[in-house]
Protein backbone atom coordinates (compact mmCIF):
# COMPACT_ATOMS: atom_id res chain seq x y z
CA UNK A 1 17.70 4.23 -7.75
CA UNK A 2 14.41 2.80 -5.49
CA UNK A 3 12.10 0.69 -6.81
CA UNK A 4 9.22 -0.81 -5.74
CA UNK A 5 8.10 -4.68 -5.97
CA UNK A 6 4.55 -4.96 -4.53
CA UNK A 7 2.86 -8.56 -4.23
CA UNK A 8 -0.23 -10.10 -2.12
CA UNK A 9 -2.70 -8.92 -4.26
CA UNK A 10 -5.26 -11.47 -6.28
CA UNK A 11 -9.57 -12.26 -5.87
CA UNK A 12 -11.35 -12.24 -2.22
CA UNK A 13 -14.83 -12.16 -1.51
CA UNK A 14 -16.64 -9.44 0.18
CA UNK A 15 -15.65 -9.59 3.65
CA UNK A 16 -12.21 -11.21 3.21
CA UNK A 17 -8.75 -10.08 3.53
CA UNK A 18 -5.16 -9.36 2.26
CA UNK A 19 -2.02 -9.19 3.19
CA UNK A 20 0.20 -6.81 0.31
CA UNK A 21 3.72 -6.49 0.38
CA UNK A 22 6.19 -3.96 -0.71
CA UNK A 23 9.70 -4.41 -0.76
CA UNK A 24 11.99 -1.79 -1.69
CA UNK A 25 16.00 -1.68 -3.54
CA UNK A 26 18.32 0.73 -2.33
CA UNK A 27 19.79 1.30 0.75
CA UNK A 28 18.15 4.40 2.22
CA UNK A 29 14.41 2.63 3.22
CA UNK A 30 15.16 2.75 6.76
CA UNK A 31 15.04 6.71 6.71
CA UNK A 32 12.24 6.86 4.40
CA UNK A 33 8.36 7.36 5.38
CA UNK A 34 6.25 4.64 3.05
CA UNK A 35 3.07 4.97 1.46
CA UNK A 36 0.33 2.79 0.17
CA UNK A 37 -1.70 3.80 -2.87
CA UNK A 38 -4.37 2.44 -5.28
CA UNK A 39 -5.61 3.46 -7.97
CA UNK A 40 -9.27 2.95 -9.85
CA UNK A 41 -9.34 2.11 -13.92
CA UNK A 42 -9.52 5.77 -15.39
CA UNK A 43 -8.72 7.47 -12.23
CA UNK A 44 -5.75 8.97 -10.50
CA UNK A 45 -3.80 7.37 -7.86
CA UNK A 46 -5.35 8.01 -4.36
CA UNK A 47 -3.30 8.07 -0.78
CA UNK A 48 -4.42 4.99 1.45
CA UNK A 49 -1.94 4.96 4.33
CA UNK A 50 1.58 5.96 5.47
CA UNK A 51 4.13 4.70 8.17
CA UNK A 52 7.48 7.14 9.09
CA UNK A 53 10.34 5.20 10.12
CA UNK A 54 9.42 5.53 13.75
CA UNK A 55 6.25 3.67 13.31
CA UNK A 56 3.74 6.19 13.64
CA UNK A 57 0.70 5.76 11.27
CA UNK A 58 -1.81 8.56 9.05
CA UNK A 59 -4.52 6.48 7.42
CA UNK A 60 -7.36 7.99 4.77
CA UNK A 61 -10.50 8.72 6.32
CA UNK A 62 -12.64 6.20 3.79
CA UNK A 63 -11.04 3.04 5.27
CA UNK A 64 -12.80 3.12 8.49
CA UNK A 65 -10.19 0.95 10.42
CA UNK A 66 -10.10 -1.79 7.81
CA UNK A 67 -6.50 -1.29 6.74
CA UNK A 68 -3.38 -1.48 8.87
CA UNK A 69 0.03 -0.53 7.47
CA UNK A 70 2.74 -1.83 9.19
CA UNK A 71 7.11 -2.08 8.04
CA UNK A 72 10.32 -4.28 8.94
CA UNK A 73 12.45 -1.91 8.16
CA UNK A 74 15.52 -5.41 8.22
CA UNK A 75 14.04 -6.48 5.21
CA UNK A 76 12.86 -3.57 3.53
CA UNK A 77 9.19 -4.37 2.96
CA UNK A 78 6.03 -2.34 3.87
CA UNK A 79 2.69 -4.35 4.55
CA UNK A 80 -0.76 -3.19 3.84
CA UNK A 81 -3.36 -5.90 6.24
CA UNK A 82 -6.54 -4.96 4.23
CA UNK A 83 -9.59 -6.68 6.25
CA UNK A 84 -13.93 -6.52 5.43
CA UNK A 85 -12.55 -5.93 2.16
CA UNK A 86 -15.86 -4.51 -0.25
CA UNK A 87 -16.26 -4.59 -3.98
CA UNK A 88 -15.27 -0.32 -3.84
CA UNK A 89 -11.70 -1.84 -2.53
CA UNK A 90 -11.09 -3.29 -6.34
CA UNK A 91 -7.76 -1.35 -7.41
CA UNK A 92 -4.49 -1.50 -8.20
CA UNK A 93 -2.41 -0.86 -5.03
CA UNK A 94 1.16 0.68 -5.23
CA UNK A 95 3.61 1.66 -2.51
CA UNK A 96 5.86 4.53 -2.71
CA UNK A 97 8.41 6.53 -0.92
CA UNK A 98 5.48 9.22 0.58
CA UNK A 99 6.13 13.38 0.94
CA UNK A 100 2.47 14.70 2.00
CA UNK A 101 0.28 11.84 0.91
CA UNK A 102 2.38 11.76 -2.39
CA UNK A 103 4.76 9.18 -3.89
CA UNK A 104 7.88 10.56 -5.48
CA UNK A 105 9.87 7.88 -6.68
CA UNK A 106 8.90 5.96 -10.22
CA UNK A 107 5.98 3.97 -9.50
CA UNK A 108 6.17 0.45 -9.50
CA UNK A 109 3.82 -2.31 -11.11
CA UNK A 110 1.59 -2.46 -8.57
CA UNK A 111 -0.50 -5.63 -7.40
CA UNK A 112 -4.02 -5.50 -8.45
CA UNK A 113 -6.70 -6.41 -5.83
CA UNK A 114 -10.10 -8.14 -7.05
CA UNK A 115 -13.45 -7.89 -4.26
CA UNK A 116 -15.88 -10.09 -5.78
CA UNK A 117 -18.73 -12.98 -5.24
């Protein structure tokens, strides 16, 4: 069974950045393509960014370049570099094993992410 251990998250500033972290059980990571995902109080989970296991990247039109998701696929973690972070950034961000923008495994407890002054 896969599950998902995020960390990084916490409060920045407008204009700061983060560094989360994802690191995934099971032995099948290196074959999997990883997503990053967040999700607004109330809301649904939305897509952020994905990385196949060749290193090629698909990122959601709204970040603009901010965001860069990167792997290591040694120790099993996927990294989401979140920089000029803004207030509308304020979520809960989850990774997941991603099929078209979606996550399929059980979700994880995510690390919430705090933009404020």
């Amino acid at each position: 069974q896969v599950q998902f251990v995020e960390s990084g998250g916490g409060l920045v500033q407008p204009g700061g950045s983060l560094r989360l972290s994802c690191t995934v059980s099971g032995s099948l990571f290196s074959i999997y393509t990883m997503g990053w995902y967040r999700q607004f109080p109330g809301k649904q989970r939305e897509w952020v960014a994905r990385i196949t296991v060749g290193g090629s990247r698909n990122y959601a039109e709204f970040l603009k370049g901010r965001f860069t998701i990167s792997r290591d696929n040694g120790k099993k973690t996927v990294y989401l570099q979140m920089n000029s972070l803004t207030p509308e950034d304020t979520a809960v961000y989850y990774c997941n094993i991603d099929v078209n923008n979606r996550g399929i495994e059980r979700w994880g407890q995510g690390t919430q992410v705090t933009v404020s002054s």
